[in-house]
Protein backbone atom coordinates (compact mmCIF):
# COMPACT_ATOMS: atom_id res chain seq x y z
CA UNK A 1 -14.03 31.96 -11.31
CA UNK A 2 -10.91 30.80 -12.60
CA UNK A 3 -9.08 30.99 -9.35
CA UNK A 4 -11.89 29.03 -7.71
CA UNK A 5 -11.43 26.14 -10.57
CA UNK A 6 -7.53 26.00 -10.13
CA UNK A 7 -8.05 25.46 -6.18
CA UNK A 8 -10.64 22.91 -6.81
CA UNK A 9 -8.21 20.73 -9.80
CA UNK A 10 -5.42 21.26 -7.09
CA UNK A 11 -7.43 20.02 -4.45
CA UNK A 12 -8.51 17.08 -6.03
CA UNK A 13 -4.92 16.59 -7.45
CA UNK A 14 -3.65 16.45 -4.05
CA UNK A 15 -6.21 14.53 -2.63
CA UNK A 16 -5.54 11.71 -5.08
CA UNK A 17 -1.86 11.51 -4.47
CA UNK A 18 -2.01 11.16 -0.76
CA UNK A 19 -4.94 8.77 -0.69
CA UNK A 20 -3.97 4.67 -0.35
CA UNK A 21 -4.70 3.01 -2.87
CA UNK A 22 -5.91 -0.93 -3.15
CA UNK A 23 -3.77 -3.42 -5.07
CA UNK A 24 -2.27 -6.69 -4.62
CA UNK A 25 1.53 -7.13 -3.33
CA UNK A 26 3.05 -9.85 -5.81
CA UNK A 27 6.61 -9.99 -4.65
CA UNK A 28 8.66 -8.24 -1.79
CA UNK A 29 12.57 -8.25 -2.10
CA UNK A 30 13.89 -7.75 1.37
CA UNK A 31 17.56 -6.70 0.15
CA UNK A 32 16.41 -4.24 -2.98
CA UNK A 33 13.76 -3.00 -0.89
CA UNK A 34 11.05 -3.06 -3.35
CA UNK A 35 7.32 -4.20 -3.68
CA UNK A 36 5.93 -5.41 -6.76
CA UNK A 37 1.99 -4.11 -6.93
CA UNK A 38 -0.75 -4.84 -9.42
CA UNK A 39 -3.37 -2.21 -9.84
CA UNK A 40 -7.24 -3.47 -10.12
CA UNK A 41 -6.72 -4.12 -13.64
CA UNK A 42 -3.49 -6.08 -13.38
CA UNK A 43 -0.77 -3.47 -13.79
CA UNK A 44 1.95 -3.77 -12.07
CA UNK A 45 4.46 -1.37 -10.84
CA UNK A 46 7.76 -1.48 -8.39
CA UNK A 47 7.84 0.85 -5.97
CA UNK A 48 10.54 1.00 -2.77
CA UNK A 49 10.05 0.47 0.66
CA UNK A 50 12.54 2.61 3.32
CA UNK A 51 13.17 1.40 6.94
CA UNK A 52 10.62 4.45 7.89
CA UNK A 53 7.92 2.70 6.07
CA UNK A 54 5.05 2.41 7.99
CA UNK A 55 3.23 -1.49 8.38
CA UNK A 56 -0.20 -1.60 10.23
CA UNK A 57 -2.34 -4.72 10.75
CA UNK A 58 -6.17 -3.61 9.94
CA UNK A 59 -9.53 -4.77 10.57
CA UNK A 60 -12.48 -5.48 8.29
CA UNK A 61 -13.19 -1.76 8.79
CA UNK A 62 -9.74 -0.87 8.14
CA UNK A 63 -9.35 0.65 11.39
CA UNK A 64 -5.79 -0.27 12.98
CA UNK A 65 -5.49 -3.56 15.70
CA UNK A 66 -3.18 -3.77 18.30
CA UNK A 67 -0.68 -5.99 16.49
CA UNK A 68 2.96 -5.53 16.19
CA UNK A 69 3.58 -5.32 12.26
CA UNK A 70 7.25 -4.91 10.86
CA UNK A 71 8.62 -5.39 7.09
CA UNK A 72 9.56 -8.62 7.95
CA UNK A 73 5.63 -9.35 8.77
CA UNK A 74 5.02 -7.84 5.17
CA UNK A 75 7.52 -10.35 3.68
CA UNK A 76 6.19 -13.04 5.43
CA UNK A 77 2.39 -12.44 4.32
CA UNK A 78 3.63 -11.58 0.53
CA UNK A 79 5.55 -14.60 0.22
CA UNK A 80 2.76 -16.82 1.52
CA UNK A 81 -0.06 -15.32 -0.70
CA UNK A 82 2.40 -15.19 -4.22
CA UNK A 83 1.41 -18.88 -4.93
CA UNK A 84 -2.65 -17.70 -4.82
CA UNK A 85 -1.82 -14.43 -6.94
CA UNK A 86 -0.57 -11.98 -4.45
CA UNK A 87 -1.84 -10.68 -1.01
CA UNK A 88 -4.08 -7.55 -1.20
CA UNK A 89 -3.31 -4.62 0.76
CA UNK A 90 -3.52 -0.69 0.99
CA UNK A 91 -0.29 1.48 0.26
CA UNK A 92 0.37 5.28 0.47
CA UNK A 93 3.13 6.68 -1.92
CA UNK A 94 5.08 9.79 -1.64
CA UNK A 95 6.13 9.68 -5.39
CA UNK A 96 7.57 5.98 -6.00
CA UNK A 97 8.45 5.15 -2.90
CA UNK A 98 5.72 3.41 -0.02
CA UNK A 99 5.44 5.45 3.30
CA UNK A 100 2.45 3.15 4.34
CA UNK A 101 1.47 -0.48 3.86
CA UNK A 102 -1.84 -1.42 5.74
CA UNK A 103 -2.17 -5.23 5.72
CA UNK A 104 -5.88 -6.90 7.16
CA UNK A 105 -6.04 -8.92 10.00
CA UNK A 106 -6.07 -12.85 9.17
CA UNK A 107 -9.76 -13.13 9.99
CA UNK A 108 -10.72 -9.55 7.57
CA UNK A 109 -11.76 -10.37 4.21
């Protein structure tokens, strides 16, 4: 029985960490590499961004379009949202550092 619990705490452990998680990009520094997130409750945290970071354009349904998205595209939408509060999008993290930003299309909500 206690076997069976461990697997299940390490499942959902794992599960968590490799899940994307909602927030709102604040502030992208092309030459530090690093995004500035705020969680749903407004905390924010710095994470870095690598050259192998992934950027995908999404739909409504957050299934990929056929859009060509680089970190420059990411810039470009962060620094036009900071003046409303930030621009919401979906990031995976292997420890502090982004391996995927998914940004929505310009007609997703």
């Amino acid at each position: 029985m206690r076997k069976l619990l461990s697997a299940a705490v390490v499942l959902v452990v794992l599960a968590g960490l490799a899940g994307a998680d909602e927030v709102t990009a604040r502030r992208y520094d092309k030459k530090a590499l690093e995004l500035l997130v705020a969680n749903k409750v407004g905390k924010e945290s710095v994470y870095k961004v690598t050259d192998s970071t992934k950027v995908t354009i999404v739909d409504k349904d957050g299934k990929p379009i056929e859009a060509k998205a680089t970190l420059e595209t990411l810039a470009q939408r962060v620094k036009a949202k900071a003046d409303k509060g930030g621009l919401k999008v979906d990031i995976t993290l292997d420890g502090d550092t982004v391996t995927e930003v998914k940004l929505r299309s310009a007609g997703a909500k």
